[in-house]
C-alpha atoms as a PDB file:
ATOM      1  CA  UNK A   1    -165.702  66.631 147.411  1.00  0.00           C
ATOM      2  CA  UNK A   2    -163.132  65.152 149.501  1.00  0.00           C
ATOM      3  CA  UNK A   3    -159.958  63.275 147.721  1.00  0.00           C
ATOM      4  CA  UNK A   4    -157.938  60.799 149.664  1.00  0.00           C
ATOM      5  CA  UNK A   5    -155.264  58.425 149.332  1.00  0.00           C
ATOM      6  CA  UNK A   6    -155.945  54.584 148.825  1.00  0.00           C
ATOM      7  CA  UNK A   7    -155.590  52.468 152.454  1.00  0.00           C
ATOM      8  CA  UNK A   8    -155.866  49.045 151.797  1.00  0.00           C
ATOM      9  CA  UNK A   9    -156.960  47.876 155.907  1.00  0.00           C
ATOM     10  CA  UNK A  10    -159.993  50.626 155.259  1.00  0.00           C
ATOM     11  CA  UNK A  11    -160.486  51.024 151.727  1.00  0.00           C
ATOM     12  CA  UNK A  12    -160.498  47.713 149.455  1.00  0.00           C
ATOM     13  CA  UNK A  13    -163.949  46.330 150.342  1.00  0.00           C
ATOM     14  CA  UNK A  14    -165.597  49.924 149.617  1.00  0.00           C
ATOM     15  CA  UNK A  15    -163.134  49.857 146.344  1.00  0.00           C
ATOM     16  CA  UNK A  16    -164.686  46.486 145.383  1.00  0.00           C
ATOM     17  CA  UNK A  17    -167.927  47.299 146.018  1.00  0.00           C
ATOM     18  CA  UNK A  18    -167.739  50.495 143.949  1.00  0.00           C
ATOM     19  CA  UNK A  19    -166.509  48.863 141.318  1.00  0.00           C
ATOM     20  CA  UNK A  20    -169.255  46.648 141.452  1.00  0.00           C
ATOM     21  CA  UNK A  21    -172.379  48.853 141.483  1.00  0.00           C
ATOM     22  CA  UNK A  22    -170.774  50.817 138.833  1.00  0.00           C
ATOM     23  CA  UNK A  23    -170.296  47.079 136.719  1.00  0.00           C
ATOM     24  CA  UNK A  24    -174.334  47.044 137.631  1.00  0.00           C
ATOM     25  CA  UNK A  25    -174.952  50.067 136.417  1.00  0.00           C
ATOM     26  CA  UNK A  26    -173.038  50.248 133.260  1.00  0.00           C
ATOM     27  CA  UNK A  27    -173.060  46.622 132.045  1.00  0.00           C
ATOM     28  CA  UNK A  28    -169.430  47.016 130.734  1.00  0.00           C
ATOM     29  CA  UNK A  29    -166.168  48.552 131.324  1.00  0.00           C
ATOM     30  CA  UNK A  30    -166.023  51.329 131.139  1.00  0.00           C
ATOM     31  CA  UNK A  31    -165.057  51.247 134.543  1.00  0.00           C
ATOM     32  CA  UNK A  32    -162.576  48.556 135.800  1.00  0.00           C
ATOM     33  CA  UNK A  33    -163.956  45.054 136.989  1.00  0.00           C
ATOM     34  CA  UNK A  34    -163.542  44.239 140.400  1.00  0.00           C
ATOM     35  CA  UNK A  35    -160.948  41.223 139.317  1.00  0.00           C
ATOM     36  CA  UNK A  36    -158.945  43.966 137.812  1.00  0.00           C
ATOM     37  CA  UNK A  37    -158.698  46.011 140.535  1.00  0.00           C
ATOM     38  CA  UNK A  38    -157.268  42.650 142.179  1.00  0.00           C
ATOM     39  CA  UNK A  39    -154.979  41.827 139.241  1.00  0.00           C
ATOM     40  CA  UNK A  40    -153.268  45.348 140.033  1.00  0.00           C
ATOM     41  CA  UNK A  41    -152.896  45.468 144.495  1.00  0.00           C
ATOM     42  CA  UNK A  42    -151.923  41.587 144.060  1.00  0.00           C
ATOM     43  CA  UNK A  43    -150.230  40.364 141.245  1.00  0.00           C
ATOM     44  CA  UNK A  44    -149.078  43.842 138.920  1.00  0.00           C
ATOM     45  CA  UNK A  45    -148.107  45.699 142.146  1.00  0.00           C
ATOM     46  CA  UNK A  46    -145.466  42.286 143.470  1.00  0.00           C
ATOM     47  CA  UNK A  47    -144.686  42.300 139.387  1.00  0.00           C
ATOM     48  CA  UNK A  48    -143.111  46.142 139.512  1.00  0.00           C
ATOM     49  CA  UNK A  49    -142.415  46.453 142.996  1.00  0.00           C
ATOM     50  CA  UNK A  50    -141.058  43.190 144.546  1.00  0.00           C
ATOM     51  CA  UNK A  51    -139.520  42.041 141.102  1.00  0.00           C
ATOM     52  CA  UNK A  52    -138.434  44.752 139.465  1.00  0.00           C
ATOM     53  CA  UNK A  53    -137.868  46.939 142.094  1.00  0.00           C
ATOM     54  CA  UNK A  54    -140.104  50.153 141.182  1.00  0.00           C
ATOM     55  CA  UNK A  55    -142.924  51.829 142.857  1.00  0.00           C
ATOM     56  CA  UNK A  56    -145.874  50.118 143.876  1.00  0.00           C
ATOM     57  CA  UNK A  57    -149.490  51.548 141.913  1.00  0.00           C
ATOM     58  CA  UNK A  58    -151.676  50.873 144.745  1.00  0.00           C
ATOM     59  CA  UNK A  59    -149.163  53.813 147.048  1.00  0.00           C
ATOM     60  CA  UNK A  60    -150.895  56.175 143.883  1.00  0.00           C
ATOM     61  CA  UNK A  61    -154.758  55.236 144.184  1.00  0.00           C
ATOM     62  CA  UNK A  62    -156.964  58.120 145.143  1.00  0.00           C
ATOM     63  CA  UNK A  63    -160.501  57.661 146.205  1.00  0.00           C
ATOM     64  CA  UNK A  64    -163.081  60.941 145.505  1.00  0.00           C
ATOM     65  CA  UNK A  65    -165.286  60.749 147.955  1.00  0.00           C
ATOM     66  CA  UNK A  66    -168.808  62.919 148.066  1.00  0.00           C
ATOM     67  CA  UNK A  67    -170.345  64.594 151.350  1.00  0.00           C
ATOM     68  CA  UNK A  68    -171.673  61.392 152.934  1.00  0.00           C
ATOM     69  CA  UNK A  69    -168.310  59.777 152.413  1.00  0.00           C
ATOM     70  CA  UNK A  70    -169.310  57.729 149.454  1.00  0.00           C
ATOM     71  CA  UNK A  71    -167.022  56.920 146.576  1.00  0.00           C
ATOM     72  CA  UNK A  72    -167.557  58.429 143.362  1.00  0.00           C
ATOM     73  CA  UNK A  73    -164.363  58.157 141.397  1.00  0.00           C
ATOM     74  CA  UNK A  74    -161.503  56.759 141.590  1.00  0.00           C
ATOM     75  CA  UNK A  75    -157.760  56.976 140.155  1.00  0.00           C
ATOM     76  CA  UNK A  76    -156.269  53.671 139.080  1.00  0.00           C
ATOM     77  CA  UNK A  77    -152.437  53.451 138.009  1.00  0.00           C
ATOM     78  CA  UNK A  78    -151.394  50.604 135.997  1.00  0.00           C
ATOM     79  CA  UNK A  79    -147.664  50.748 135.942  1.00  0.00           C
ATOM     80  CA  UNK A  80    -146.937  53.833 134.419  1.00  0.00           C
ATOM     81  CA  UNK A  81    -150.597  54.923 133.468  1.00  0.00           C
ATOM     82  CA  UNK A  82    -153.460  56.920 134.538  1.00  0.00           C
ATOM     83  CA  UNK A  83    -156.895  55.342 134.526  1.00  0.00           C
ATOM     84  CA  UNK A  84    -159.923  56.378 136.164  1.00  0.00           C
ATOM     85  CA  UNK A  85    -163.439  54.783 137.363  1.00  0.00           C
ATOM     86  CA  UNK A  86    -166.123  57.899 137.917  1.00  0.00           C
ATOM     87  CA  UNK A  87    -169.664  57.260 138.571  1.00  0.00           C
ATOM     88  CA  UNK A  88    -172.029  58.743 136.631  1.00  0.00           C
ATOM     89  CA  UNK A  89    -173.002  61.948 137.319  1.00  0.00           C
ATOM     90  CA  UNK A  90    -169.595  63.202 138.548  1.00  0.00           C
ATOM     91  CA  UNK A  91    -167.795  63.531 135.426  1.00  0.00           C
ATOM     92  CA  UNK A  92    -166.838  67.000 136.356  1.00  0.00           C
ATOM     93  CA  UNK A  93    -164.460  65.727 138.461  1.00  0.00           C
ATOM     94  CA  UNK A  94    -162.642  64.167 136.061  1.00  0.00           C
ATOM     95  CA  UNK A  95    -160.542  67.538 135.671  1.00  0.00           C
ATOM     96  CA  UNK A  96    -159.257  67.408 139.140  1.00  0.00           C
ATOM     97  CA  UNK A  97    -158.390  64.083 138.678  1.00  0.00           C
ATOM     98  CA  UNK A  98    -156.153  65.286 136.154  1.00  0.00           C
ATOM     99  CA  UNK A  99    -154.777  67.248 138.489  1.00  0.00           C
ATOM    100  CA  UNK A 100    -154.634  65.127 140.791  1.00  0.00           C
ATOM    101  CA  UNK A 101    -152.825  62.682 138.629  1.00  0.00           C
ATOM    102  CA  UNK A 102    -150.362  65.245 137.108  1.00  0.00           C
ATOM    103  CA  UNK A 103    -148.586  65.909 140.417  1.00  0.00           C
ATOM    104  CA  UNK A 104    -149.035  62.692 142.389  1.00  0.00           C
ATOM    105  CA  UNK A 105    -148.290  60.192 139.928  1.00  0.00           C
ATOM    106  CA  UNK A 106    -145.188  61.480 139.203  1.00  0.00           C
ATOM    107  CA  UNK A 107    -142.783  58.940 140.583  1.00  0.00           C
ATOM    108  CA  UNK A 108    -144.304  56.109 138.258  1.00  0.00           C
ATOM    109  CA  UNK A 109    -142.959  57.425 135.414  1.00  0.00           C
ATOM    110  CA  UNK A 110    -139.644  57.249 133.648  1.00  0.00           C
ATOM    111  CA  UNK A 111    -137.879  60.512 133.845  1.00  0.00           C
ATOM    112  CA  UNK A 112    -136.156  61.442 130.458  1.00  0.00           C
ATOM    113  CA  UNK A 113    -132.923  63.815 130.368  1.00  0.00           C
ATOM    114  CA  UNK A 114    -134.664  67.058 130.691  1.00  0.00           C
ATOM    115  CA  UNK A 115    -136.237  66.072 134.084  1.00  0.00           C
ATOM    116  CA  UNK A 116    -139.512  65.653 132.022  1.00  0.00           C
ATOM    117  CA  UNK A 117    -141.996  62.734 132.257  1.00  0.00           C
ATOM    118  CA  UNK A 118    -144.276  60.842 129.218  1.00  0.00           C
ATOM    119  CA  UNK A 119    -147.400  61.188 131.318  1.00  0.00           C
ATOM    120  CA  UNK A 120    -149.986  58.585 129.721  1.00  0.00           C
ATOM    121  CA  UNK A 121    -153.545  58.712 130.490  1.00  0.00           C
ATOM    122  CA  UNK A 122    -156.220  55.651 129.406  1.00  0.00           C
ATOM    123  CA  UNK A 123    -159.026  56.890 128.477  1.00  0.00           C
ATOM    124  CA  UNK A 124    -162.266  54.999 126.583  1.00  0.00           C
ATOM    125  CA  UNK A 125    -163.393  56.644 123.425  1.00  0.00           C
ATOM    126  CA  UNK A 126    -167.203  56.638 124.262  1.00  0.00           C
ATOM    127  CA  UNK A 127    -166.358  58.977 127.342  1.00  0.00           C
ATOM    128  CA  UNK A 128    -166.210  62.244 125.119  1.00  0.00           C
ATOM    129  CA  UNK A 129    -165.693  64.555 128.010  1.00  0.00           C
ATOM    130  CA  UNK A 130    -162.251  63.182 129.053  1.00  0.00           C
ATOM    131  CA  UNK A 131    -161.215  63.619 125.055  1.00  0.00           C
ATOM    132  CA  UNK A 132    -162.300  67.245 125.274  1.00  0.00           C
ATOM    133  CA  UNK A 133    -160.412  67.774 128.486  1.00  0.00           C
ATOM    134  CA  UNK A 134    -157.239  66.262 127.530  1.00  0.00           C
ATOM    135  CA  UNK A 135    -157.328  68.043 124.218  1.00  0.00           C
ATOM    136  CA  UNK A 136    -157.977  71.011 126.151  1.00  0.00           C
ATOM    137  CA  UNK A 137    -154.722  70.193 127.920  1.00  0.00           C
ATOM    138  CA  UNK A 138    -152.344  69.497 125.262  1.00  0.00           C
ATOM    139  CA  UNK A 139    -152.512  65.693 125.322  1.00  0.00           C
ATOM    140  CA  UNK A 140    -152.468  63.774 121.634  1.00  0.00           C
ATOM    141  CA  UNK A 141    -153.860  60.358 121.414  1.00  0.00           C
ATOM    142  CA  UNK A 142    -151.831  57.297 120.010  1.00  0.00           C
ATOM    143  CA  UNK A 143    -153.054  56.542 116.860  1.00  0.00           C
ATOM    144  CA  UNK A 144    -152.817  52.955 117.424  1.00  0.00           C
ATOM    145  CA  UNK A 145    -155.982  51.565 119.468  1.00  0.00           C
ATOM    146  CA  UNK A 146    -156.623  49.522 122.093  1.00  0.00           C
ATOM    147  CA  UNK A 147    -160.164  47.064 122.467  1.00  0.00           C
ATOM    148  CA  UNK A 148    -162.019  46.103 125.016  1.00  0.00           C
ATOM    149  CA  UNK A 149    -163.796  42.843 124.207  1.00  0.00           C
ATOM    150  CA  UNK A 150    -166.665  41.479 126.147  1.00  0.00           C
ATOM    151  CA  UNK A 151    -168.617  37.715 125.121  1.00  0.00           C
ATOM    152  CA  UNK A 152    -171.278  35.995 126.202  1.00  0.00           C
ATOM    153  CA  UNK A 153    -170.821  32.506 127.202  1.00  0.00           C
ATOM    154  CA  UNK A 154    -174.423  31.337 127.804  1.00  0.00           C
ATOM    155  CA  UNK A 155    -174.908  31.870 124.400  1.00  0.00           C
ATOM    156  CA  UNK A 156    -171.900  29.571 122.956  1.00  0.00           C
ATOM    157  CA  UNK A 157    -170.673  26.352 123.223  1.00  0.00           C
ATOM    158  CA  UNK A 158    -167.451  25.235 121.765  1.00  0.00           C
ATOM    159  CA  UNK A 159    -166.080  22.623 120.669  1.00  0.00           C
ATOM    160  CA  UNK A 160    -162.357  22.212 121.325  1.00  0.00           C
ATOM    161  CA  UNK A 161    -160.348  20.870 118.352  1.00  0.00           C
ATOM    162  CA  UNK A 162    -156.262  20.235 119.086  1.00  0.00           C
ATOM    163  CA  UNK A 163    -153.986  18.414 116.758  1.00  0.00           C
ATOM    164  CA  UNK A 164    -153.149  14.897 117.638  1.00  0.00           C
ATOM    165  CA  UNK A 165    -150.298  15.641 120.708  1.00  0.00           C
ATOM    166  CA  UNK A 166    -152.086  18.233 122.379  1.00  0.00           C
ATOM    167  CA  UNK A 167    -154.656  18.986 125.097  1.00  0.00           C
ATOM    168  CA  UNK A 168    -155.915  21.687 127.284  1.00  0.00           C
ATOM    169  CA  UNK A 169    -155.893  21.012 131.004  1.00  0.00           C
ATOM    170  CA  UNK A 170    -156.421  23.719 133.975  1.00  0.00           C
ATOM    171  CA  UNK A 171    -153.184  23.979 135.806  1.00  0.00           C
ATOM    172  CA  UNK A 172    -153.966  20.779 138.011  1.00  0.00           C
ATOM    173  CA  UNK A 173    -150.876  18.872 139.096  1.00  0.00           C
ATOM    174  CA  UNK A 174    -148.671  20.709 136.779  1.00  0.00           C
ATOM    175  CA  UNK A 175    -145.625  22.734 138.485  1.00  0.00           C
ATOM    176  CA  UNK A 176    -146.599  26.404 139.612  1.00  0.00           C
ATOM    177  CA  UNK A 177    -142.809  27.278 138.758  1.00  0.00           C
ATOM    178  CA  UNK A 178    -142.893  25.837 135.161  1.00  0.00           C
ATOM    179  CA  UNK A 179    -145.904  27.561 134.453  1.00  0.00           C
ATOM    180  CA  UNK A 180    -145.142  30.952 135.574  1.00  0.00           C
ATOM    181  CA  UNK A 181    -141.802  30.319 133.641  1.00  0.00           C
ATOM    182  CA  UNK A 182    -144.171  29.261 130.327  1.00  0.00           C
ATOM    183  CA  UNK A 183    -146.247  32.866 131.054  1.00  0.00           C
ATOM    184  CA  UNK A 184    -143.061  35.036 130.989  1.00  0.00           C
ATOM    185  CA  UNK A 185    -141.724  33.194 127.789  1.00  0.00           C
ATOM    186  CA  UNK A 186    -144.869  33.691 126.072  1.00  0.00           C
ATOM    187  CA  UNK A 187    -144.147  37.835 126.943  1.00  0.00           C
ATOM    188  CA  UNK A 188    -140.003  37.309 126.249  1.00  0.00           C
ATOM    189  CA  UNK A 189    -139.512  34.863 123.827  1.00  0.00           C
ATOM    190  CA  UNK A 190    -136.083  36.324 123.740  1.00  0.00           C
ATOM    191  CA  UNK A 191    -135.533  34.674 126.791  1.00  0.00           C
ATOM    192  CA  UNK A 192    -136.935  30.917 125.971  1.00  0.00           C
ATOM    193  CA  UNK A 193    -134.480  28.825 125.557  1.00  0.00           C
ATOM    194  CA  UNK A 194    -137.158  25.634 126.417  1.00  0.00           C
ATOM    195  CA  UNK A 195    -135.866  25.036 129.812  1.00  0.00           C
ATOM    196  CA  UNK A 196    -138.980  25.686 132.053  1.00  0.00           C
ATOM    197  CA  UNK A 197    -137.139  24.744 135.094  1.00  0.00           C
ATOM    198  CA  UNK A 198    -134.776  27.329 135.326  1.00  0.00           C
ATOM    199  CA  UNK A 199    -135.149  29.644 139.187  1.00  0.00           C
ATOM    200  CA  UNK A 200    -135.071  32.984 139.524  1.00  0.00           C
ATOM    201  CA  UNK A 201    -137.102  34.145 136.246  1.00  0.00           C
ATOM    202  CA  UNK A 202    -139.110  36.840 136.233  1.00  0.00           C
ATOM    203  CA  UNK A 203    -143.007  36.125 137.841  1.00  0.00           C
ATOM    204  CA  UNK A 204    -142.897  33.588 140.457  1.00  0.00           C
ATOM    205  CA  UNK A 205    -143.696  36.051 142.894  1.00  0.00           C
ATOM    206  CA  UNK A 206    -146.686  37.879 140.964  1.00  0.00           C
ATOM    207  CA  UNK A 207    -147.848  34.475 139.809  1.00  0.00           C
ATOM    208  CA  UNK A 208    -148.474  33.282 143.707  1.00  0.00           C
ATOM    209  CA  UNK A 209    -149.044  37.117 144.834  1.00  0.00           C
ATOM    210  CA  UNK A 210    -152.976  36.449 142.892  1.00  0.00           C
ATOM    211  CA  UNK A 211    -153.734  33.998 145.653  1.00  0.00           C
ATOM    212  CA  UNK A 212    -154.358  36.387 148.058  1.00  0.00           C
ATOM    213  CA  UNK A 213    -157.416  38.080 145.817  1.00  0.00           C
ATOM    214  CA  UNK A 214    -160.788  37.117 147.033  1.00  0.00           C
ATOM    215  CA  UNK A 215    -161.582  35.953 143.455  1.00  0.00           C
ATOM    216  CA  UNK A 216    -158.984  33.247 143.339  1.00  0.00           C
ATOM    217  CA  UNK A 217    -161.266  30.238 144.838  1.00  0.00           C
ATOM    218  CA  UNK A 218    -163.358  30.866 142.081  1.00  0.00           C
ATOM    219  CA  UNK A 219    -160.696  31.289 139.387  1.00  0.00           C
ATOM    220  CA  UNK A 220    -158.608  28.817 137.343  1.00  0.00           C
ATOM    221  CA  UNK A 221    -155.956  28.441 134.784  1.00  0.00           C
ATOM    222  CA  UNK A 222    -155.809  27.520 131.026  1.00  0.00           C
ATOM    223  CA  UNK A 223    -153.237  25.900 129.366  1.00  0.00           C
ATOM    224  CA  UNK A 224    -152.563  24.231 126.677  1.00  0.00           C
ATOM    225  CA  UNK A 225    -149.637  21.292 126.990  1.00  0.00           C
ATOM    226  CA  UNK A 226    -148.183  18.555 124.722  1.00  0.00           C
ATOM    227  CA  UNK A 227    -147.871  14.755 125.399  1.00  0.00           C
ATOM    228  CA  UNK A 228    -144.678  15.321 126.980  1.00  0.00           C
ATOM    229  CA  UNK A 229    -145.916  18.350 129.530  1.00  0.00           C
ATOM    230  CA  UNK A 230    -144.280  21.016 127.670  1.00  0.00           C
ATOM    231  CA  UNK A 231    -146.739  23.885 128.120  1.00  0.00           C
ATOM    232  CA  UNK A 232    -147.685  25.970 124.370  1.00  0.00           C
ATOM    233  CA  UNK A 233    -150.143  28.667 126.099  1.00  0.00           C
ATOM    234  CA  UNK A 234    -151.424  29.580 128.834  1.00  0.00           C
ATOM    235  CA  UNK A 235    -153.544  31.870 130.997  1.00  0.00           C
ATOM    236  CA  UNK A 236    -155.261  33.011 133.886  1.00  0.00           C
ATOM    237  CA  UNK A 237    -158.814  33.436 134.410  1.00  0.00           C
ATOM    238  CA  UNK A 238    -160.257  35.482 137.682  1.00  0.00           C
ATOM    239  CA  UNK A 239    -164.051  35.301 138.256  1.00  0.00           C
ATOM    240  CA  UNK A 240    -166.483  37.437 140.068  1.00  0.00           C
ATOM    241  CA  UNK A 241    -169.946  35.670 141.091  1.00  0.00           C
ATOM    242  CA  UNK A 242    -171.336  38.230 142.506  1.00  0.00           C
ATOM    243  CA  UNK A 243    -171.529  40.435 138.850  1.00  0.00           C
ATOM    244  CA  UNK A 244    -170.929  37.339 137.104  1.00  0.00           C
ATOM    245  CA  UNK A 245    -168.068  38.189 135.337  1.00  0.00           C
ATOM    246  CA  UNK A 246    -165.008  37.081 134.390  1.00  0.00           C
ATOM    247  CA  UNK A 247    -161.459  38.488 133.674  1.00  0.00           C
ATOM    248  CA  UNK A 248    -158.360  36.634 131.823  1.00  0.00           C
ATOM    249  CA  UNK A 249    -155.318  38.356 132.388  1.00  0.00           C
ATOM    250  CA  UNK A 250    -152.655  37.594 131.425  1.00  0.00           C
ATOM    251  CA  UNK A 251    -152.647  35.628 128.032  1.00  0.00           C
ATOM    252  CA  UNK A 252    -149.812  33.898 126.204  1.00  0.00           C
ATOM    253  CA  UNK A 253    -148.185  31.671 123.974  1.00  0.00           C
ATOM    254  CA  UNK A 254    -144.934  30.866 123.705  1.00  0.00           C
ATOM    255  CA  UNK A 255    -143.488  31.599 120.119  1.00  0.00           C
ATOM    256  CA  UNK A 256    -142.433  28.007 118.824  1.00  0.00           C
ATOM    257  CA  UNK A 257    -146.336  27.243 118.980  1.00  0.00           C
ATOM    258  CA  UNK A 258    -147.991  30.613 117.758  1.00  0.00           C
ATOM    259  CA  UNK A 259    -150.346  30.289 114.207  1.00  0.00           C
ATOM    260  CA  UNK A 260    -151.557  27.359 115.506  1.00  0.00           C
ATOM    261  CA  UNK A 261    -154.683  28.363 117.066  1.00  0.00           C
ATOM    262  CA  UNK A 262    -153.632  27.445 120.464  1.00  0.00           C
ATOM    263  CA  UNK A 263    -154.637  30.341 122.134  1.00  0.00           C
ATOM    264  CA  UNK A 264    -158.784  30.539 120.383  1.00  0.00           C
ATOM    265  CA  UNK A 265    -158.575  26.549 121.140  1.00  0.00           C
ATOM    266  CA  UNK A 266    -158.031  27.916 124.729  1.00  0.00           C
ATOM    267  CA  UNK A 267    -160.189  30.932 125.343  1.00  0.00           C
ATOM    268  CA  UNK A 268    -163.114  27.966 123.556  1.00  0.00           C
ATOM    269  CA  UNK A 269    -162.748  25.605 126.763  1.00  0.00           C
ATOM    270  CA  UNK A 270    -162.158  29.036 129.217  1.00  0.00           C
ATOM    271  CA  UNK A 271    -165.856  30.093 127.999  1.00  0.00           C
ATOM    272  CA  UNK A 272    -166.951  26.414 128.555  1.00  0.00           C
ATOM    273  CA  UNK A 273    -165.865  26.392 131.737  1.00  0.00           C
ATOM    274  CA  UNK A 274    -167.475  29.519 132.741  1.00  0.00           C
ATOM    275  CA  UNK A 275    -170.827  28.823 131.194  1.00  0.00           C
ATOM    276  CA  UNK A 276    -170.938  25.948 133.384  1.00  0.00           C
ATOM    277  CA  UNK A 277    -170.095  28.290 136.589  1.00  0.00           C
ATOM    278  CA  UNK A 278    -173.078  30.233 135.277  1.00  0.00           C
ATOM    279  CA  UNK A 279    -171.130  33.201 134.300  1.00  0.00           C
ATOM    280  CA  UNK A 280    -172.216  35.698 131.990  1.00  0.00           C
ATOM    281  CA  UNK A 281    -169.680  38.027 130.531  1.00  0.00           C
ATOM    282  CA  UNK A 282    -166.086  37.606 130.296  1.00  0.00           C
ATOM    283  CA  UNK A 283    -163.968  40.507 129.313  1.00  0.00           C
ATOM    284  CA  UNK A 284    -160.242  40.392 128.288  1.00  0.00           C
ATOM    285  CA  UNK A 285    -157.900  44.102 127.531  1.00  0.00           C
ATOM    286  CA  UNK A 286    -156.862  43.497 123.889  1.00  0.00           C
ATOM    287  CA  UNK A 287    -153.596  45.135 122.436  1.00  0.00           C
ATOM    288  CA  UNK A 288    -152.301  46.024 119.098  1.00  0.00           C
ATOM    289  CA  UNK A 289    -152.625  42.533 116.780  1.00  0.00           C
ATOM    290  CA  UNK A 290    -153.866  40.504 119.266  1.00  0.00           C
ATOM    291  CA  UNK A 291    -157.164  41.635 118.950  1.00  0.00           C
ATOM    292  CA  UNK A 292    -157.685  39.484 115.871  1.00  0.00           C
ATOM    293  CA  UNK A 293    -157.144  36.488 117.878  1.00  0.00           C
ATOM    294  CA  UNK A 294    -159.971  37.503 120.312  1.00  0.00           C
ATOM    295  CA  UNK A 295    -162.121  38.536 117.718  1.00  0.00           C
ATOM    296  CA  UNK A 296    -161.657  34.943 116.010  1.00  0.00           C
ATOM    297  CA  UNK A 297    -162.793  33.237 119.561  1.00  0.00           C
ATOM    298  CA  UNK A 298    -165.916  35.052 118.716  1.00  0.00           C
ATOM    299  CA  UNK A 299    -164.934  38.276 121.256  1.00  0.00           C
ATOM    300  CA  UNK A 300    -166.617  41.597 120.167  1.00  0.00           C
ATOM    301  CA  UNK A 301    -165.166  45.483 120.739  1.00  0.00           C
ATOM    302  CA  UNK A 302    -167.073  46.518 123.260  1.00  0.00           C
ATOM    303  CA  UNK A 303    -165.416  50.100 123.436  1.00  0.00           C
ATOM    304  CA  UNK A 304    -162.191  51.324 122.037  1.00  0.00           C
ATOM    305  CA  UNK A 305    -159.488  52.678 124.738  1.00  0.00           C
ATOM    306  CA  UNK A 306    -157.426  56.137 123.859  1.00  0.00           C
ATOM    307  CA  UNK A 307    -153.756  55.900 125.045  1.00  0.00           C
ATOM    308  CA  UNK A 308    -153.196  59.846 125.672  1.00  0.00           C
ATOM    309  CA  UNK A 309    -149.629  61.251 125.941  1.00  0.00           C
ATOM    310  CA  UNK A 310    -148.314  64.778 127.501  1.00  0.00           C
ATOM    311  CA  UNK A 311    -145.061  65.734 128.228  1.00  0.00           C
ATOM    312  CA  UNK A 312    -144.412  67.090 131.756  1.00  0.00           C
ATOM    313  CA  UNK A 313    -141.858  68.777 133.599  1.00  0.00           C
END
């Protein structure tokens, strides 16, 4: 077994194509989707690195490579996590991924006054060998949940009901400013004060860095706006032909037009659109409450996610 670190001139088409086969293998995932492998070197690293000014997560991918050079699992950090994509048949490596992840990944996380670090590891619950091993270690899992949710377009069609004032358009001719500006609201209402043309908020440059994925001539955006162009919701939806799939990421709705069933009116025309494009499954990450409003756009839990915690020094 040889372990390496990520190089994105050498590595990201055999990353992609990993991710892939293990997407045909598995039907679901439990490993990540090529589009969110994307979302993360293109738009989450420029988020935490270029605007925020912290580490990058693509400096902290490792690739586990077998004998004939061939990938076979890979560590993922989102932000401040640890995720993991193994093939099957090497889940005993999952261990040295650990401890892998342990020392490398340090830097990603916050230190707290001790010199210690929260050290979170994602985990899904069907994969009972990585409960057993982090148990083993001393890690305790959140007792609040998170979903993944996969549908089925091909087998629904919507139809898309908005009160009188509203429609749902797909980011043509709208401002690539105001929308990013609409995104981060819907995240920090705190912050909206309804001007949407203000400079220097937080996303422009992750909300253009997503052009440079290979998914993004076959993506589009969601919104929903009023007669006047003020924007309600919004999000993003990357798609993968070749495992026809689909990812949205990110999601929102600003908070003076929440209970109002924006967002399922929304994800209804998203898996319109993509049953046209022939797509099969699209998948969104669900947190905390806002799995109810997936689940009432017809989404189903595909597998439950484990957010694991250990403190280290």
């Amino acid at each position: 077994m040889k372990i390496k670190k990520y190089d994105k001139e050498k590595d990201y088409n055999r990353v992609i194509e990993f991710l892939r086969d293990n997407y045909r293998e598995n039907k679901s995932i439990i490993c990540w989707l090529p589009e969110r492998f994307d979302d993360l070197i293109y738009r989450i690293d420029v988020l935490y690195h270029d605007e925020r000014g912290q580490e990058r997560s693509s400096d902290y991918i490792y690739l586990f490579e077998d004998d004939s050079n061939n990938i076979v699992g890979t560590i993922f950090p989102d932000g401040d996590s640890f995720n993991t994509c193994i093939k099957k048949g090497y889940e005993d490596i999952f261990s040295t991924m650990l401890d892998v992840g342990e020392k490398e990944l340090r830097p990603l996380f916050e230190k707290e006054k001790d010199g210690s670090i929260n050290f979170l590891v994602v985990s899904h619950d069907s994969l009972k060998y990585q409960a057993e091993e982090l148990l083993k270690r001393g890690y305790t899992r959140d007792e609040a949940g998170d979903y993944d949710n996969v549908q089925h377009p091909l087998e629904t069609n919507y139809t898309i009901d908005l009160p009188d004032g509203f429609k749902q358009v797909y980011g043509d001719n709208l401002s690539e400013g105001r929308k990013s500006v609409a995104c981060h609201y819907g995240f920090h209402p705190e912050f909206d004060d309804g001007n949407l043309d203000k400079e220097g908020q937080e996303g422009p440059l992750s909300y253009n860095g997503r052009k440079k994925s290979q998914f993004y001539k076959d993506s589009f955006e969601s919104l929903i706006i009023t007669e006047d162009g003020d924007i309600c919701s919004y999000c993003f939806c990357y798609v993968d032909k070749e495992t026809s799939t689909a990812f949205i990421e990110p999601l929102s709705t600003r908070k003076q037009y929440r209970h109002k069933g924006f967002a399922r009116q929304m994800i209804y025309g998203v898996i319109n659109r993509l049953k046209e494009m022939g797509i099969k499954n699209v998948y969104i990450n669900s947190f905390d409450w806002r799995v109810n409003v997936y689940r009432s756009a017809g989404f189903k839990t595909e597998d439950t996610i484990g957010c694991w915690h250990k403190k280290i020094k």
